[in-house]
C-alpha atoms as a PDB file:
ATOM      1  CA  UNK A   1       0.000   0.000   0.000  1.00  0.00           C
ATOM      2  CA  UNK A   2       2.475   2.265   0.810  1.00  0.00           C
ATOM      3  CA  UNK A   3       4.349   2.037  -2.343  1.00  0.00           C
ATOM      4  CA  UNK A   4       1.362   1.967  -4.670  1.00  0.00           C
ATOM      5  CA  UNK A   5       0.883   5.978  -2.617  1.00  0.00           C
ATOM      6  CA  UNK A   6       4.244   6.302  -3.542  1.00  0.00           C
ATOM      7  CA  UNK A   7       3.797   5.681  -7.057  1.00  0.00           C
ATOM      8  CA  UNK A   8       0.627   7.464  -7.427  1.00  0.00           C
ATOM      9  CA  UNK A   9       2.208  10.915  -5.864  1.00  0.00           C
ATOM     10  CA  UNK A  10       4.580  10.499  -7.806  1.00  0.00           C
ATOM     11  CA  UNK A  11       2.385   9.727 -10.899  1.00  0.00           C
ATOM     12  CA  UNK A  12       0.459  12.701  -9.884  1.00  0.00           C
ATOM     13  CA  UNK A  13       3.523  15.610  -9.341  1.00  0.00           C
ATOM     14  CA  UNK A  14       4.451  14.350 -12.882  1.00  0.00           C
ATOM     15  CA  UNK A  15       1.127  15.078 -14.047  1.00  0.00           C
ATOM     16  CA  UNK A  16       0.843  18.297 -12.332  1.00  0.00           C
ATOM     17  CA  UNK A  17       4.338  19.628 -14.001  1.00  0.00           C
ATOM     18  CA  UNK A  18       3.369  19.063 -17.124  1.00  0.00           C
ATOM     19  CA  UNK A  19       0.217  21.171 -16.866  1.00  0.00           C
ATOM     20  CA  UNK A  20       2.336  24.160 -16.044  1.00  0.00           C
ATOM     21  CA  UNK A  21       3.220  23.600 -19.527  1.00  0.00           C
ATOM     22  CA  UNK A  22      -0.145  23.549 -21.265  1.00  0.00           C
ATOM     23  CA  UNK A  23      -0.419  27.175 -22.646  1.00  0.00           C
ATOM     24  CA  UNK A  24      -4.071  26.186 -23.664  1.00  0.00           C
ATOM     25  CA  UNK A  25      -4.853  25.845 -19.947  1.00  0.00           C
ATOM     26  CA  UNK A  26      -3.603  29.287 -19.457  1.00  0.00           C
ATOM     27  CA  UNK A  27      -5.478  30.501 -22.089  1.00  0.00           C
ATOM     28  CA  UNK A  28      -8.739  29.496 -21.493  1.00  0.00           C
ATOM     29  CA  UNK A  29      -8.595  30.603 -18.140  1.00  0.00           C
ATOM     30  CA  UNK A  30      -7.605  34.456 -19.332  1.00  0.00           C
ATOM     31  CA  UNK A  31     -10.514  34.342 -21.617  1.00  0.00           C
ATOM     32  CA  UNK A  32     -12.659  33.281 -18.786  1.00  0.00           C
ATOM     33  CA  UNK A  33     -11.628  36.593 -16.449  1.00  0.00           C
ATOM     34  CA  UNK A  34     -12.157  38.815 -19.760  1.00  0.00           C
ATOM     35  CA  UNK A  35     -15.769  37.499 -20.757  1.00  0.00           C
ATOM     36  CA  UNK A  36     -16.850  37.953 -16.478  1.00  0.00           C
ATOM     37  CA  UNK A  37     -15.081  40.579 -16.173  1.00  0.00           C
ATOM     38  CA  UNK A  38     -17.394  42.003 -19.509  1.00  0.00           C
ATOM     39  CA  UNK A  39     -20.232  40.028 -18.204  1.00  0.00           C
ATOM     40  CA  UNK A  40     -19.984  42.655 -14.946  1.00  0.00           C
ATOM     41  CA  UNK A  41     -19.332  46.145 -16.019  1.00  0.00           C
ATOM     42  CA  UNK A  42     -22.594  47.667 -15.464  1.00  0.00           C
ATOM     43  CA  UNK A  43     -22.583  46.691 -12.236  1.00  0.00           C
ATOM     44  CA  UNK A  44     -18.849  48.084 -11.784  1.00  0.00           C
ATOM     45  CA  UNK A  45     -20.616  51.172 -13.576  1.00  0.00           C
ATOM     46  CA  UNK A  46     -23.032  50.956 -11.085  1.00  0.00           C
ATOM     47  CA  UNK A  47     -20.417  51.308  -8.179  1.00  0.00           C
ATOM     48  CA  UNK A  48     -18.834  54.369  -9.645  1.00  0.00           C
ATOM     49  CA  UNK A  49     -21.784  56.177 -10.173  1.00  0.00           C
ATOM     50  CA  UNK A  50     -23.426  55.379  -6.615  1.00  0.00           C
ATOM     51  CA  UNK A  51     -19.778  55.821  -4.627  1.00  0.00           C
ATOM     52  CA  UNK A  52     -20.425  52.108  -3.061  1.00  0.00           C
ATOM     53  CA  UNK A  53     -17.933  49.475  -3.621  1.00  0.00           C
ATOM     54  CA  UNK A  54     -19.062  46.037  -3.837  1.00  0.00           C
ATOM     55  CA  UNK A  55     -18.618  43.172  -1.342  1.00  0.00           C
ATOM     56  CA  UNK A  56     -16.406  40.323  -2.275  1.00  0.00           C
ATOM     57  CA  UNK A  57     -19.625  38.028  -2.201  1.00  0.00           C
ATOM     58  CA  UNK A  58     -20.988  37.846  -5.707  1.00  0.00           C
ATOM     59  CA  UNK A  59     -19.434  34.008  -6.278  1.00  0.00           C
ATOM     60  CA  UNK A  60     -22.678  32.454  -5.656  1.00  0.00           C
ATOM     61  CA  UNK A  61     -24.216  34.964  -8.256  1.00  0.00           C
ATOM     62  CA  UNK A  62     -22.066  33.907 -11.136  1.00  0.00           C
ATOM     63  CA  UNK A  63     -23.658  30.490 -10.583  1.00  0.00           C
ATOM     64  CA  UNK A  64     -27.240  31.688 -11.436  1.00  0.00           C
ATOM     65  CA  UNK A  65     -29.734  29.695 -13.256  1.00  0.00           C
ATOM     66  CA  UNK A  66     -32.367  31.699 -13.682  1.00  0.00           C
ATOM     67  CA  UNK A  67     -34.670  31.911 -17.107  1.00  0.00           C
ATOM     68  CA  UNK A  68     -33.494  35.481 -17.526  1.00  0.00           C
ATOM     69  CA  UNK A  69     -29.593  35.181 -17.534  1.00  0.00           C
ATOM     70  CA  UNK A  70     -30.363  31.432 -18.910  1.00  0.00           C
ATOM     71  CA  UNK A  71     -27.328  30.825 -16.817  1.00  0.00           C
ATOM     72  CA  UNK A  72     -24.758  31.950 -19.258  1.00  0.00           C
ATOM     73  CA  UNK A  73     -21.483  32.510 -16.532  1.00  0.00           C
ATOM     74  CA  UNK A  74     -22.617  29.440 -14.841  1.00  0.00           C
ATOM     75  CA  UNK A  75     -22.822  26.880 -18.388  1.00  0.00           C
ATOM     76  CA  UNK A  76     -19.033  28.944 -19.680  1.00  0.00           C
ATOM     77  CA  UNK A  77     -17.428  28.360 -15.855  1.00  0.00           C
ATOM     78  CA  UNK A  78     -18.416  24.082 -16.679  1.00  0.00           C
ATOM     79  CA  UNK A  79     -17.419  24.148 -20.053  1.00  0.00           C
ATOM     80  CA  UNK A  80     -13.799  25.613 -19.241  1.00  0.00           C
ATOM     81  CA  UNK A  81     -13.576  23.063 -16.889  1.00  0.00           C
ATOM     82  CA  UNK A  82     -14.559  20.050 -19.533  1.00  0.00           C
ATOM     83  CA  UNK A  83     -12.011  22.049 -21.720  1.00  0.00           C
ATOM     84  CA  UNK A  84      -9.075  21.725 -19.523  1.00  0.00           C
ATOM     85  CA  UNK A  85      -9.941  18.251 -18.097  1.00  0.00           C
ATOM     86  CA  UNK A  86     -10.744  16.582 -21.122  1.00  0.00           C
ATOM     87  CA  UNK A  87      -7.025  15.543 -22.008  1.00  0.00           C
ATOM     88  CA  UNK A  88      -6.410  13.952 -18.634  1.00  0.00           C
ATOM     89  CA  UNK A  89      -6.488  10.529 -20.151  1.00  0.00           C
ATOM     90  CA  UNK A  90      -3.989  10.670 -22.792  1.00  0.00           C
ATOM     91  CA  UNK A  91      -1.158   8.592 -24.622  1.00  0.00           C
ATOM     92  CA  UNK A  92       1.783  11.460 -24.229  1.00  0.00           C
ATOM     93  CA  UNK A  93       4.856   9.314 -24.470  1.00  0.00           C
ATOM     94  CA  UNK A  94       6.699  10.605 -21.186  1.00  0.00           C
ATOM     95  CA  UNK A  95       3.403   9.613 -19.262  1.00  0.00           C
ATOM     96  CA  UNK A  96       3.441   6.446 -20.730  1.00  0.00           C
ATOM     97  CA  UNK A  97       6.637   5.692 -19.693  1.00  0.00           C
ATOM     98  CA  UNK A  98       6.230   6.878 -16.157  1.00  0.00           C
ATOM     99  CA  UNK A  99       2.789   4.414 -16.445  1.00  0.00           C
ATOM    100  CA  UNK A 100       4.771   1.325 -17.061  1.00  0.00           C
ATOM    101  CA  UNK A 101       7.169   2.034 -14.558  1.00  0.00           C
ATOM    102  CA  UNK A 102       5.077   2.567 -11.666  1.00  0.00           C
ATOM    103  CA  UNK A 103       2.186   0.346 -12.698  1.00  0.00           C
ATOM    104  CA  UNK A 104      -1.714   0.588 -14.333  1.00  0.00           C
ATOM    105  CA  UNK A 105      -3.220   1.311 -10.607  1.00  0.00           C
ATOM    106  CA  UNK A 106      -0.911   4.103  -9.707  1.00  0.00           C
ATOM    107  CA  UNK A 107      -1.616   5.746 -13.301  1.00  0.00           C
ATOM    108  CA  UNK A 108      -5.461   5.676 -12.544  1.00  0.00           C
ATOM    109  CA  UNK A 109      -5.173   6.627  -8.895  1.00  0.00           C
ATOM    110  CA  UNK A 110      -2.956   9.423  -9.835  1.00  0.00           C
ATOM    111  CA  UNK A 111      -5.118  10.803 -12.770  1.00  0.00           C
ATOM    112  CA  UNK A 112      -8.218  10.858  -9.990  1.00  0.00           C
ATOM    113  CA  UNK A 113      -6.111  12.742  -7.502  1.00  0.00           C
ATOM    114  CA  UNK A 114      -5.101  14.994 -10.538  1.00  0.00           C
ATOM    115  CA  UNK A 115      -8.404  15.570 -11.551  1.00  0.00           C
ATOM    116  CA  UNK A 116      -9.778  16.184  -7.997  1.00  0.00           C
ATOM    117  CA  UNK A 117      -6.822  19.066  -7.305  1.00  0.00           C
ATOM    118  CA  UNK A 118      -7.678  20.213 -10.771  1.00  0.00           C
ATOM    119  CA  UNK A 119     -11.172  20.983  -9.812  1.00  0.00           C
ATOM    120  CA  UNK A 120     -10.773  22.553  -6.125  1.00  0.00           C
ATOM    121  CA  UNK A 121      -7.963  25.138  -7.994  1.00  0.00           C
ATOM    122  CA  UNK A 122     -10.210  26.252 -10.513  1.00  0.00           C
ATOM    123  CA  UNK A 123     -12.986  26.706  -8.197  1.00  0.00           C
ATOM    124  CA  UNK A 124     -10.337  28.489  -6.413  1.00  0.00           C
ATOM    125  CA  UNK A 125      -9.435  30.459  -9.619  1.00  0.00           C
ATOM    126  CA  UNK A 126     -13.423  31.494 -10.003  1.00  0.00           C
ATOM    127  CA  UNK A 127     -13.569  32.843  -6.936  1.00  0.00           C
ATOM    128  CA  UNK A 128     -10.708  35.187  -7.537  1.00  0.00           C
ATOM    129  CA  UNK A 129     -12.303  36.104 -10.668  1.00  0.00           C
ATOM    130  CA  UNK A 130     -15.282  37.010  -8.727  1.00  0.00           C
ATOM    131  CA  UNK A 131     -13.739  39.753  -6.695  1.00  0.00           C
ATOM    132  CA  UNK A 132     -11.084  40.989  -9.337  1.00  0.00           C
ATOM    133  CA  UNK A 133     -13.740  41.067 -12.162  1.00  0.00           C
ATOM    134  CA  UNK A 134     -15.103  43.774  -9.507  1.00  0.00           C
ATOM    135  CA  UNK A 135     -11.804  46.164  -9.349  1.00  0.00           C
ATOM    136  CA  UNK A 136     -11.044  48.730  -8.200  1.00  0.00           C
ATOM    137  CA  UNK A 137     -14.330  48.825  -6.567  1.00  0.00           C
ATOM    138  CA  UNK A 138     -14.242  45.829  -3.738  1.00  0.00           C
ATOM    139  CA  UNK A 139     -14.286  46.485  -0.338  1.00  0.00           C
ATOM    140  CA  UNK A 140     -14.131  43.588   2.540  1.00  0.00           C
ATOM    141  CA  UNK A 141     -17.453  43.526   4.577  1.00  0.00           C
ATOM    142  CA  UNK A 142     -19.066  41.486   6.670  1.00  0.00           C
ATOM    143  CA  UNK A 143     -22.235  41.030   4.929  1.00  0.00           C
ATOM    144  CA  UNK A 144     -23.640  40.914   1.238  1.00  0.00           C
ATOM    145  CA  UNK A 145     -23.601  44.870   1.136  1.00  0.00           C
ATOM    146  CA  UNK A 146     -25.278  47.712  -0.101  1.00  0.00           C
ATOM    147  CA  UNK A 147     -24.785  47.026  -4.123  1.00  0.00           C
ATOM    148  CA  UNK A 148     -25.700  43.273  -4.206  1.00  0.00           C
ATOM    149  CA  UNK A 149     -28.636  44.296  -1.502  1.00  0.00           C
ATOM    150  CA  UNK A 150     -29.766  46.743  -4.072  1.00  0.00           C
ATOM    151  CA  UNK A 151     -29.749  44.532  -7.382  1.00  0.00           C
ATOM    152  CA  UNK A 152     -31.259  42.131  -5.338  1.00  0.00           C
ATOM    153  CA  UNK A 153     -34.320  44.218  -3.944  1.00  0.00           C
ATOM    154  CA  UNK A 154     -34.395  47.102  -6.438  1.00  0.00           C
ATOM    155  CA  UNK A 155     -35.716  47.577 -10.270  1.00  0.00           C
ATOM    156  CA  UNK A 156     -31.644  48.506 -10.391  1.00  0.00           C
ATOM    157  CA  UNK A 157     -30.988  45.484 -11.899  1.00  0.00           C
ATOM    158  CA  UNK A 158     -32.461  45.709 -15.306  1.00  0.00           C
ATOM    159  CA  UNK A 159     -30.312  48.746 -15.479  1.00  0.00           C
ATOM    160  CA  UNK A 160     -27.105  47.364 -14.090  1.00  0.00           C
ATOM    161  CA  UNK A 161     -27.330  43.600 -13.202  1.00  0.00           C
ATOM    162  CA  UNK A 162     -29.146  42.306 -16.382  1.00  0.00           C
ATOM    163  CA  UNK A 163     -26.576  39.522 -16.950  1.00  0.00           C
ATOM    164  CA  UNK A 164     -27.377  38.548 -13.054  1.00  0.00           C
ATOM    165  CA  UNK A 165     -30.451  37.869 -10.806  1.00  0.00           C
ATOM    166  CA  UNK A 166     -29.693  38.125  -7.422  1.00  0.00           C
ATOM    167  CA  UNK A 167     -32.043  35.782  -5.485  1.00  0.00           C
ATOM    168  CA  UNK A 168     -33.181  37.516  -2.586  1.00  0.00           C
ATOM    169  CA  UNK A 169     -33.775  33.834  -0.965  1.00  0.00           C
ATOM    170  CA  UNK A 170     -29.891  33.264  -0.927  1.00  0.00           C
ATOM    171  CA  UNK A 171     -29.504  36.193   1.180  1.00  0.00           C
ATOM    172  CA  UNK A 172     -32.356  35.817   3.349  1.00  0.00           C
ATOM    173  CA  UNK A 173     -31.296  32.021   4.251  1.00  0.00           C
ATOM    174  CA  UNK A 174     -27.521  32.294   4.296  1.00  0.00           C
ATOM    175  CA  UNK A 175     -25.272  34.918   5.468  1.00  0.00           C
ATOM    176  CA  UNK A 176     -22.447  36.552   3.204  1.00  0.00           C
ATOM    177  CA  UNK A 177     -19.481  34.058   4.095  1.00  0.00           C
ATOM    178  CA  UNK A 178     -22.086  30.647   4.302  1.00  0.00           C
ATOM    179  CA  UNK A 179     -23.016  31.574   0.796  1.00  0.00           C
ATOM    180  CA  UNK A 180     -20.255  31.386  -0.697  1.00  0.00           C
ATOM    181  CA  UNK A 181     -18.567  28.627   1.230  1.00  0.00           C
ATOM    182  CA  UNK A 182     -21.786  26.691   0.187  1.00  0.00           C
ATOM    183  CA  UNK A 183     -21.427  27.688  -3.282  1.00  0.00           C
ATOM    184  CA  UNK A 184     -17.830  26.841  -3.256  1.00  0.00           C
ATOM    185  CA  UNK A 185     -18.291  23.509  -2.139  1.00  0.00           C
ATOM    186  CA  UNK A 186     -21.387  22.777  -4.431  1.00  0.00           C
ATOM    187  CA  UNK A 187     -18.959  23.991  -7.291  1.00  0.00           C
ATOM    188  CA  UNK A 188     -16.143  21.730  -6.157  1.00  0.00           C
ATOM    189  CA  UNK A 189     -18.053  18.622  -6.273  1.00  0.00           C
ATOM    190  CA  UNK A 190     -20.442  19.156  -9.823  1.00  0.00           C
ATOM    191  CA  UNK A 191     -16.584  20.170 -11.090  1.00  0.00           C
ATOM    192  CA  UNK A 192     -15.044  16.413 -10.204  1.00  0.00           C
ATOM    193  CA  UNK A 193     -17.994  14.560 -10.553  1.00  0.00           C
ATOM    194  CA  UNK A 194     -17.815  16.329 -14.383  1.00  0.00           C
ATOM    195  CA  UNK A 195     -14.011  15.603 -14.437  1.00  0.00           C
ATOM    196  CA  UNK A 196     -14.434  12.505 -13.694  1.00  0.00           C
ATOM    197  CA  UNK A 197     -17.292  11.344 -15.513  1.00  0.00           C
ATOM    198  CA  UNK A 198     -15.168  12.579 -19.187  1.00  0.00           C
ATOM    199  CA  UNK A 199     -11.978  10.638 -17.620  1.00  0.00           C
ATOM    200  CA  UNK A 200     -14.036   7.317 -17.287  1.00  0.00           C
ATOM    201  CA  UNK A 201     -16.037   7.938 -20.488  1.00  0.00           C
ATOM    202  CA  UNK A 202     -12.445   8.350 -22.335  1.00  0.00           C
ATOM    203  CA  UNK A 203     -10.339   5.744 -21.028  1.00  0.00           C
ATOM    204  CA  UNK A 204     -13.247   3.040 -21.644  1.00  0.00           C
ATOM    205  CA  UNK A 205     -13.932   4.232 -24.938  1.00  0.00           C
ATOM    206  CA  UNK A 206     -10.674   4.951 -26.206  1.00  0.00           C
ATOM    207  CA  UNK A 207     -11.921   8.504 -27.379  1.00  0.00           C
ATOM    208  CA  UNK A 208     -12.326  11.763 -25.212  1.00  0.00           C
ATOM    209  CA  UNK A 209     -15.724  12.393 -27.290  1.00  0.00           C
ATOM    210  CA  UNK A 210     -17.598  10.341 -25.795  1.00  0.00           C
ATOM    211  CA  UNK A 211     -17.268  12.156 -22.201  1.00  0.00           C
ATOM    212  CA  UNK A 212     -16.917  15.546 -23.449  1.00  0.00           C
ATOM    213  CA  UNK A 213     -20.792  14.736 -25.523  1.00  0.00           C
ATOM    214  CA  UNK A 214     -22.001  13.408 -22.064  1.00  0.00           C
ATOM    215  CA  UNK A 215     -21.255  15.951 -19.822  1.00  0.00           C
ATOM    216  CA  UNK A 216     -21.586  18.859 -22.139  1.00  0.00           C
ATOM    217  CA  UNK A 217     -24.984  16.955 -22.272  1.00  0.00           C
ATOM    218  CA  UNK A 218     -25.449  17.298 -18.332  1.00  0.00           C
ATOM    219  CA  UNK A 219     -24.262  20.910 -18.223  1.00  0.00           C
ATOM    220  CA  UNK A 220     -26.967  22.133 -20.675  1.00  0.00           C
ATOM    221  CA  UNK A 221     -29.679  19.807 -19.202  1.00  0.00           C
ATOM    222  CA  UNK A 222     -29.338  22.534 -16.492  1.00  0.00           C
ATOM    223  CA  UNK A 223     -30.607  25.821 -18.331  1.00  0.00           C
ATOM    224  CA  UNK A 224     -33.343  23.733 -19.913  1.00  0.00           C
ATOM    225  CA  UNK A 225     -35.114  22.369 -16.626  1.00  0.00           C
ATOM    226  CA  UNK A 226     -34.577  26.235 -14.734  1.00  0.00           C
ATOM    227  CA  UNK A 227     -36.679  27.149 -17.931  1.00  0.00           C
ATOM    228  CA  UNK A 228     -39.507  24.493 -17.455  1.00  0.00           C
ATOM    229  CA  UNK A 229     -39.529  25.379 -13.661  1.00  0.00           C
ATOM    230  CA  UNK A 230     -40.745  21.716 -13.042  1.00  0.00           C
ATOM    231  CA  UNK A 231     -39.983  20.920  -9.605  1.00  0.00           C
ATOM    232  CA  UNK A 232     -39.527  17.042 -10.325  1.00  0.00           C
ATOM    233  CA  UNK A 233     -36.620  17.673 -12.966  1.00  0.00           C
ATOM    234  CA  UNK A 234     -34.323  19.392 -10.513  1.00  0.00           C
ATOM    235  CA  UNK A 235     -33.583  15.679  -8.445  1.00  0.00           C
ATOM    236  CA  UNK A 236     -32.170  14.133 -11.584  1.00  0.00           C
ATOM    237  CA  UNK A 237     -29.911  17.440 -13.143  1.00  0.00           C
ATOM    238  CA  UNK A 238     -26.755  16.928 -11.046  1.00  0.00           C
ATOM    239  CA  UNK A 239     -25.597  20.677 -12.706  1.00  0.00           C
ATOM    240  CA  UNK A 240     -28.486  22.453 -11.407  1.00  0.00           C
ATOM    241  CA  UNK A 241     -27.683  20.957  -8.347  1.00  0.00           C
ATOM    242  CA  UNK A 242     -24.735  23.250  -8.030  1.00  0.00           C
ATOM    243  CA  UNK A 243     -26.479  26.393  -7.554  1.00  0.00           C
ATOM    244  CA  UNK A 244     -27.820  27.322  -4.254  1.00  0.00           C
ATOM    245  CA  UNK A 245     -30.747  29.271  -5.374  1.00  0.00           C
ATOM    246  CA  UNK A 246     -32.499  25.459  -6.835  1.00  0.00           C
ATOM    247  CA  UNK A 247     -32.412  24.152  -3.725  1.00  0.00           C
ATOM    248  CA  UNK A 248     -34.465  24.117  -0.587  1.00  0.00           C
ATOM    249  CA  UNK A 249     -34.244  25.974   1.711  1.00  0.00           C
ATOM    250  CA  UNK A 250     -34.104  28.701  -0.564  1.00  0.00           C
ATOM    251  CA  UNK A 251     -36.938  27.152  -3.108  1.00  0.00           C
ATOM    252  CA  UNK A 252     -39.744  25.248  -1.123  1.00  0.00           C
ATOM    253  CA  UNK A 253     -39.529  21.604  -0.109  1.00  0.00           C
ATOM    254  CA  UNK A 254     -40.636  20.606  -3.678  1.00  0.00           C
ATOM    255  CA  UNK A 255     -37.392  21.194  -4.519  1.00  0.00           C
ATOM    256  CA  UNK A 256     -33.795  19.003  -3.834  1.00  0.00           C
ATOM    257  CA  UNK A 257     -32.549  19.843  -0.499  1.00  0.00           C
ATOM    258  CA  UNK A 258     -28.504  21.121  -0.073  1.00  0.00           C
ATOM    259  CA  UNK A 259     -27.763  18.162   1.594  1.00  0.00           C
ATOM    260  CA  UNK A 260     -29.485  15.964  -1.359  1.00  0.00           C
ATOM    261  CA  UNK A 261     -27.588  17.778  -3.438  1.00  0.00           C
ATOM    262  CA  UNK A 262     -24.324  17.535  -1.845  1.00  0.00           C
ATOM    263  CA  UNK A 263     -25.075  13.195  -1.082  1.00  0.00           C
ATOM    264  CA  UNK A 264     -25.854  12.776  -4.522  1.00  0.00           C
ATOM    265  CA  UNK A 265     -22.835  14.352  -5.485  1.00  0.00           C
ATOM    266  CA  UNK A 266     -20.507  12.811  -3.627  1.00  0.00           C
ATOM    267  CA  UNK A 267     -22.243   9.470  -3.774  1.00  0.00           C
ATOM    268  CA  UNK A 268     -21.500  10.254  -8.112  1.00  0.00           C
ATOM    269  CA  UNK A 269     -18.085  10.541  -7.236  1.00  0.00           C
ATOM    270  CA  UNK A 270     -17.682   7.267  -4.708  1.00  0.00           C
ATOM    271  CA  UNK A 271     -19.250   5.481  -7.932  1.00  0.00           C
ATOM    272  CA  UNK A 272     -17.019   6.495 -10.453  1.00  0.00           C
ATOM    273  CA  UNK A 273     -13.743   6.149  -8.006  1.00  0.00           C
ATOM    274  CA  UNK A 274     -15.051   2.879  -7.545  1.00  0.00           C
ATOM    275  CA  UNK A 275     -15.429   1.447 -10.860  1.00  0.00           C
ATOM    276  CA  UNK A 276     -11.989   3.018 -11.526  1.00  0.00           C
ATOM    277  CA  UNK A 277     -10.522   0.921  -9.125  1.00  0.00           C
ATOM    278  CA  UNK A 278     -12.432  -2.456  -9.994  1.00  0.00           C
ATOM    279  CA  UNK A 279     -11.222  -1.527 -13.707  1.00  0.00           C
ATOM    280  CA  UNK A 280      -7.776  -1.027 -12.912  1.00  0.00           C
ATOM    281  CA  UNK A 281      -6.953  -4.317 -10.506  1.00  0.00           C
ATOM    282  CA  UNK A 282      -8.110  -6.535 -13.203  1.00  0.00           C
ATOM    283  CA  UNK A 283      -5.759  -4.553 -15.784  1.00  0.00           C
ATOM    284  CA  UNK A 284      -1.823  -3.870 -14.915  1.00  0.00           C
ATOM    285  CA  UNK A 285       0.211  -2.551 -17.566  1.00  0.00           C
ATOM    286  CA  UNK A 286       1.564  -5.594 -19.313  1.00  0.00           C
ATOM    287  CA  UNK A 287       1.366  -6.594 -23.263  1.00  0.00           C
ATOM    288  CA  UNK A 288      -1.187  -4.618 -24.967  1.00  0.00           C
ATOM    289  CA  UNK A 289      -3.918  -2.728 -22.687  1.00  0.00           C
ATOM    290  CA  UNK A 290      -5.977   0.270 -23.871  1.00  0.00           C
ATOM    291  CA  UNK A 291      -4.624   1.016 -26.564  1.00  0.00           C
ATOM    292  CA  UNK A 292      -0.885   0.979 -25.268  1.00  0.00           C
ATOM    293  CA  UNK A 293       1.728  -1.446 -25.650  1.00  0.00           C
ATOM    294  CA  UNK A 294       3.897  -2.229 -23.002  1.00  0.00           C
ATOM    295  CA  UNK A 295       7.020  -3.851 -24.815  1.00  0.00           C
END
């Protein structure tokens, strides 16, 4: 056991230098900052022309799913992520080397604990995009402040938040920092459950189509049940799961509860991990496996 932990670390640092390498990584996440940072200038407009800076809460907002914004920062922040994970599984020469050497298992486990890091630093990187798409105009409070209050309460937001609805439900059930830890977490999960749903799909299949098509497929199932508004769809749309404002307490008990949400996440993710270890003890690298030869 311990050197199969060995093996997958090590697996796993090698994956994680090479990404430092991938300028497409870098790229995608620079065009993300640019189109939120767009997607939020009236609302900066709006804090220069009132004199109120914004509080560093508005991560749970860029999550919306609402028929109005159709949930258009919410489906791009997903499909960045399927963009940069979808390559996990891959037959790069140097990591197939490094595969033979330290075994199939260690490969697999490694790729899982790449993916899962993967996810919690790009929900990390979100976040920061949250409060820099907001500069110079942040200020650290202890509640959701005067600006999101506003949008939230006031006809202001068809002038300035139109991209945005702020559900007033989020703030009435959960203060400033619960919101956005909640949201965080919520993110974190729907992002590796995602990640690892395409790395599955691609090394069974032989072709990173097949889980890119499914969970593009579960990412826009999301905008299309927030537009039916049918209760009964929102248990079975793991992305709309994500945002706080589909689930009870802030929507009525019709609705999926947070901790429904957050079980049925991570009960997704015990699922896949678990098939991906039956899978890999019946296959060690040796002879021909998946595509790669081993002599």
């Amino acid at each position: 056991m311990k050197g199969l932990f060995k093996k997958t670390w090590g697996y796993f640092l090698t994956r994680l230098m090479r990404l430092s390498g991938e300028w497409r990584v870098f790229m995608v996440l620079i065009l993300l900052f640019i189109v939120l940072r767009e997607y939020t200038g009236s609302i900066r407009a709006m804090c220069r022309m009132t004199g109120e800076n914004i509080s560093p809460y508005f991560f749970p907002f860029l999550l919306g799913d609402y028929i109005v914004a159709t949930g258009l920062s919410k489906i791009l922040i997903l499909l960045i992520f399927i963009i940069i994970v979808c390559n996990v599984f891959c037959k790069q020469e140097e990591i197939y080397y490094y595969a033979i050497r330290t075994g199939y298992r260690a490969m697999v486990y490694g790729d899982i604990l790449f993916i899962g890091i993967l996810a919690l630093g790009y929900c990390m990187y979100v976040y920061l995009c949250s409060i820099l798409c907001f500069l110079p105009y942040v200020t650290i409070q202890g509640d959701w402040g005067r600006i999101i209050g506003t949008l939230a309460y006031t006809n202001a937001a068809g002038q300035y938040g139109y991209m945005f609805v702020i559900p007033t439900g989020i703030m009435e059930m959960y203060s400033a920092p619960n919101g956005v830890l909640l949201s965080f977490v919520l993110l974190f999960a729907g992002c590796f459950m995602l990640g690892l749903t395409v790395y599955m799909l691609n090394l069974f299949f032989q072709s990173k189509y097949y889980g890119i098509g499914i969970s593009c497929f579960l990412i826009l199932l999301s905008p299309i049940v927030s537009y039916s508004r049918i209760p009964g769809l929102y248990w079975f749309s793991p992305m709309s799961w994500i945002s706080a404002e589909n689930l009870y307490p802030v929507q009525n008990t019709q609705y999926p509860s947070v901790s429904y949400a957050a079980g049925m996440l991570i009960a997704i993710i015990c699922c896949i991990t678990s098939v991906l270890s039956i899978h890999c003890r019946k296959l060690e690298i040796g002879g021909v496996q998946n595509g790669w030869t081993a002599d």
